[in-house]
Protein backbone atom coordinates (compact mmCIF):
# COMPACT_ATOMS: atom_id res chain seq x y z
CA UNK A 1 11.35 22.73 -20.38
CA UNK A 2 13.97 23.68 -17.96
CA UNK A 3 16.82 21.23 -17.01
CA UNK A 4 15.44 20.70 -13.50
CA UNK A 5 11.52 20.12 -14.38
CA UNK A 6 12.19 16.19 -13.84
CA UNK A 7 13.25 17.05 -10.44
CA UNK A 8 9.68 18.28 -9.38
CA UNK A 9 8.24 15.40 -11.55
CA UNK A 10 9.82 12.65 -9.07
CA UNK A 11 9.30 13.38 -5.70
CA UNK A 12 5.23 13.72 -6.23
CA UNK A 13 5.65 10.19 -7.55
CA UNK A 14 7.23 8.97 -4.41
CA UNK A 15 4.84 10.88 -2.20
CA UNK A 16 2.02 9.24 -4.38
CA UNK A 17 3.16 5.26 -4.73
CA UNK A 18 4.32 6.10 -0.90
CA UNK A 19 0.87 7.19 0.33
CA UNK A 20 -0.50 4.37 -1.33
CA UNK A 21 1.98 1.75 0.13
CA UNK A 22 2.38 3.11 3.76
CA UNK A 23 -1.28 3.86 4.24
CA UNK A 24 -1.62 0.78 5.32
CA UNK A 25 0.10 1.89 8.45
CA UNK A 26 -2.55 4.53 9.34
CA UNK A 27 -4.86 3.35 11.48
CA UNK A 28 -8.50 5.08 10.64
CA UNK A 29 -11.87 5.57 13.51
CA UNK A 30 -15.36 4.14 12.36
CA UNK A 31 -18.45 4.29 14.44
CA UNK A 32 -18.97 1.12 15.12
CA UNK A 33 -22.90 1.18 14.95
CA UNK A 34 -24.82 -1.15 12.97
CA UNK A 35 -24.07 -3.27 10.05
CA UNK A 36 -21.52 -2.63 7.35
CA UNK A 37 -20.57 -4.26 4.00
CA UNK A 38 -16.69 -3.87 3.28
CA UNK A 39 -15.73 -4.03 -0.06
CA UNK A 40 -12.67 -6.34 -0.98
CA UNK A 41 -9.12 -4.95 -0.98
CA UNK A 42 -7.24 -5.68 -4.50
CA UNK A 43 -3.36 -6.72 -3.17
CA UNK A 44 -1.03 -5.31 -6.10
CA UNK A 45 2.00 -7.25 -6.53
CA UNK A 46 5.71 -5.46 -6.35
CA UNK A 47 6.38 -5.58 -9.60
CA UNK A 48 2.96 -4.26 -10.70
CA UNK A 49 3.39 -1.41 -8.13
CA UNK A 50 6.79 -0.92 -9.89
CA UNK A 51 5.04 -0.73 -13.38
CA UNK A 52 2.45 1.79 -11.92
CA UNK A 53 5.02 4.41 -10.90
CA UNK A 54 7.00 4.06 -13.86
CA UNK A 55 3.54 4.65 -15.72
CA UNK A 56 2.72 7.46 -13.30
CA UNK A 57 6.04 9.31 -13.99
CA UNK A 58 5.00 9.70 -17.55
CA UNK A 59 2.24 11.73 -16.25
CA UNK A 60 2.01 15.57 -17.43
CA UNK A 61 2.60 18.21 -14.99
CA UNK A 62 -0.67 19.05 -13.00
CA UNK A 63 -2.53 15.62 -13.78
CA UNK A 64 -5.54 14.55 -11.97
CA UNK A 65 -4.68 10.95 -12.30
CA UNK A 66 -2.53 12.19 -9.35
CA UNK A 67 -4.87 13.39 -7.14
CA UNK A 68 -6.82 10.70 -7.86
CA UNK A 69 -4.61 7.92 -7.02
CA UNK A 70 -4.21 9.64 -3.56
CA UNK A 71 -7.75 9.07 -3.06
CA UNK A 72 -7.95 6.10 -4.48
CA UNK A 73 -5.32 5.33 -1.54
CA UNK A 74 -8.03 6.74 1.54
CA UNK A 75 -10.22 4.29 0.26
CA UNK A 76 -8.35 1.65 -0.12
CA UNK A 77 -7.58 1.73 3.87
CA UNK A 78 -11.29 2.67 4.70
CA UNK A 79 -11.89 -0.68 3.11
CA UNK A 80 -8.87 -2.37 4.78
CA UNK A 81 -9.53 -1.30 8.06
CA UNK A 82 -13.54 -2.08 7.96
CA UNK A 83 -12.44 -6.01 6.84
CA UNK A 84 -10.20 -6.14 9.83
CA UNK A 85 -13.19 -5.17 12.23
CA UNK A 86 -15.96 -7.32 10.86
């Protein structure tokens, strides 16, 4: 392992946990045509949020758990955004 391989590591961690925390800011278009159940939107406390990044930075290079969190963030404002309209 070279001497700058944490480097790489830590930004994609902050783009991650950020993506997740901001995308609340994103506003997102539905079609608002006919009926729609929104699934409930889990609230993570700070220092669980902290834990999860620290956890996340353990992460190998190239894990999927990554890309999957980032996902996990699109739906997470789908579902936030669809309880604000109903």
């Amino acid at each position: 392992m070279t001497y700058n391989a944490e480097c790489w590591r830590l930004p994609r961690v902050v783009h991650v946990l950020a993506t997740i925390w901001l995308s609340g800011c994103a506003t997102v278009g539905f079609d608002g045509s006919g009926p729609r159940a929104c699934p409930p939107v889990v609230e993570y406390s700070r220092e669980f949020q902290a834990r999860a990044a620290e956890e996340l930075a353990l992460l190998s290079e190239g894990s999927a758990i990554v890309e999957m969190l980032g996902d996990y963030a699109v739906l997470r404002e789908q579902a936030r955004v669809c309880t604000l309209r109903d």
